[in-house]
Protein backbone atom coordinates (compact mmCIF):
# COMPACT_ATOMS: atom_id res chain seq x y z
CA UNK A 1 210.25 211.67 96.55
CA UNK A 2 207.21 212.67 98.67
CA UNK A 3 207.02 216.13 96.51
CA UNK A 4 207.09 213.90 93.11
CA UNK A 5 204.29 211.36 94.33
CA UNK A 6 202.18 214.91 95.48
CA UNK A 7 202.66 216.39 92.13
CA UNK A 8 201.78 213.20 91.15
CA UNK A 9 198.64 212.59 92.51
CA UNK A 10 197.29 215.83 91.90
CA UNK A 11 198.14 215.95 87.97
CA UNK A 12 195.87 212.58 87.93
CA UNK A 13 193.01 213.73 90.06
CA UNK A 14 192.85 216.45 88.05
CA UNK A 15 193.09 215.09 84.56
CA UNK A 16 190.35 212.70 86.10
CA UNK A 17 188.32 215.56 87.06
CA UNK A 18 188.64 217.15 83.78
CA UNK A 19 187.29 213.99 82.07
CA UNK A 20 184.27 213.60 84.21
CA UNK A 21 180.77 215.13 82.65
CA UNK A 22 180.18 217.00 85.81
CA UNK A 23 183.20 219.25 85.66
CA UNK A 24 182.79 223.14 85.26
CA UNK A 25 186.38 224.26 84.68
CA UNK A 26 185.95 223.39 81.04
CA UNK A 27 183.04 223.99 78.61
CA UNK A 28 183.25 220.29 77.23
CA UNK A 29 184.62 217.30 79.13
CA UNK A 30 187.65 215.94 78.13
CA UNK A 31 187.57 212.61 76.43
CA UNK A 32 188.79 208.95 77.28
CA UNK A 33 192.60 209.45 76.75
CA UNK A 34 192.62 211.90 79.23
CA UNK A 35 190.56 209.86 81.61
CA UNK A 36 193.05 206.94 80.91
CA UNK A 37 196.28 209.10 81.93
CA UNK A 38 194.62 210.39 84.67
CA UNK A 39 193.98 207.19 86.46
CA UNK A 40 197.53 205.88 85.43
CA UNK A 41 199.58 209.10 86.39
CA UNK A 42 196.88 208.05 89.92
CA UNK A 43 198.32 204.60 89.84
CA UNK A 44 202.24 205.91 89.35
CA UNK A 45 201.79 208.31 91.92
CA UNK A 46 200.13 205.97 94.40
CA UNK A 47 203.38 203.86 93.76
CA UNK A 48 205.42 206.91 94.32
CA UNK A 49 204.00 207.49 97.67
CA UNK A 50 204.03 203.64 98.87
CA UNK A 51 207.86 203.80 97.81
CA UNK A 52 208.63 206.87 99.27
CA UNK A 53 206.48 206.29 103.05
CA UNK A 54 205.32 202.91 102.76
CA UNK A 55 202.07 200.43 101.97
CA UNK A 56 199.72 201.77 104.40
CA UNK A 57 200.56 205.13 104.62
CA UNK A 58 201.84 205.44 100.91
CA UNK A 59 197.72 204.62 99.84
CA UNK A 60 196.60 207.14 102.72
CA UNK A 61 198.81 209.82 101.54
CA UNK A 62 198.03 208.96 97.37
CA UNK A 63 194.21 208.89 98.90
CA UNK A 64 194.59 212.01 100.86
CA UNK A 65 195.87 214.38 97.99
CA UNK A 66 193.43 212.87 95.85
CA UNK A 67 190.35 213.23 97.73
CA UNK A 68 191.43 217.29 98.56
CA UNK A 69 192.06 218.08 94.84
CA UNK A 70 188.40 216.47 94.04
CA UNK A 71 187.02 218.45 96.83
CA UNK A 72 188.62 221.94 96.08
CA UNK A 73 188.55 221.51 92.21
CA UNK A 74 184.44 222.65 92.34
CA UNK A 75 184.92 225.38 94.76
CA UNK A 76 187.63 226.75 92.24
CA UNK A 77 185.04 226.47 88.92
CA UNK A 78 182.72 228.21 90.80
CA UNK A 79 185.11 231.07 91.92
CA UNK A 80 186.06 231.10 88.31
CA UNK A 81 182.79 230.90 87.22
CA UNK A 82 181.87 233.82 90.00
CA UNK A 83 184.88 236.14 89.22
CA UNK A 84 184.04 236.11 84.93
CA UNK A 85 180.28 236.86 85.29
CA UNK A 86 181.27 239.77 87.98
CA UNK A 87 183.75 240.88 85.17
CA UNK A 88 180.70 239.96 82.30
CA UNK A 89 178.84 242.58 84.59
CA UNK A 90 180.84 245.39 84.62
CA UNK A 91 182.21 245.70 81.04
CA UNK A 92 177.64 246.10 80.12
């Protein structure tokens, strides 16, 4: 149950990310419906972990995953972002 509320948590943070104007894994932000289904797949998954470990540490877990996906989800546009102009360079 803790694996499902992980995958969880990270499919929403992610569709969240996708939908945000900062983003740079996508040339064009997603739109609302995908901001909408990210922050309810959040909710589900939050639910998932408070079922699965409890209140407290069900919303530190659901908080936890959360918060790492936001923080590596930049590092991997720009290592995406690095890796195709590197590859742009060498085909010239």
């Amino acid at each position: 149950m803790t694996f499902c509320a992980l995958l969880l948590t990270l499919s929403g943070a992610f569709l969240l990310y996708l939908a945000h104007a900062q983003q740079r894994l996508l040339h064009v932000a997603k739109s609302w419906p995908a901001r909408t289904a990210g922050s309810a797949i959040l909710l589900i998954g939050t639910l998932a972990w408070c079922e699965a470990q409890g209140v407290g540490a069900g919303v530190a877990g659901a908080l936890t995953a959360a918060m790492c996906a936001w923080v590596l989800l930049p590092y991997i546009a720009w290592w995406r972002g690095s890796h195709t102009s590197t590859a742009n360079e060498r085909t010239r």
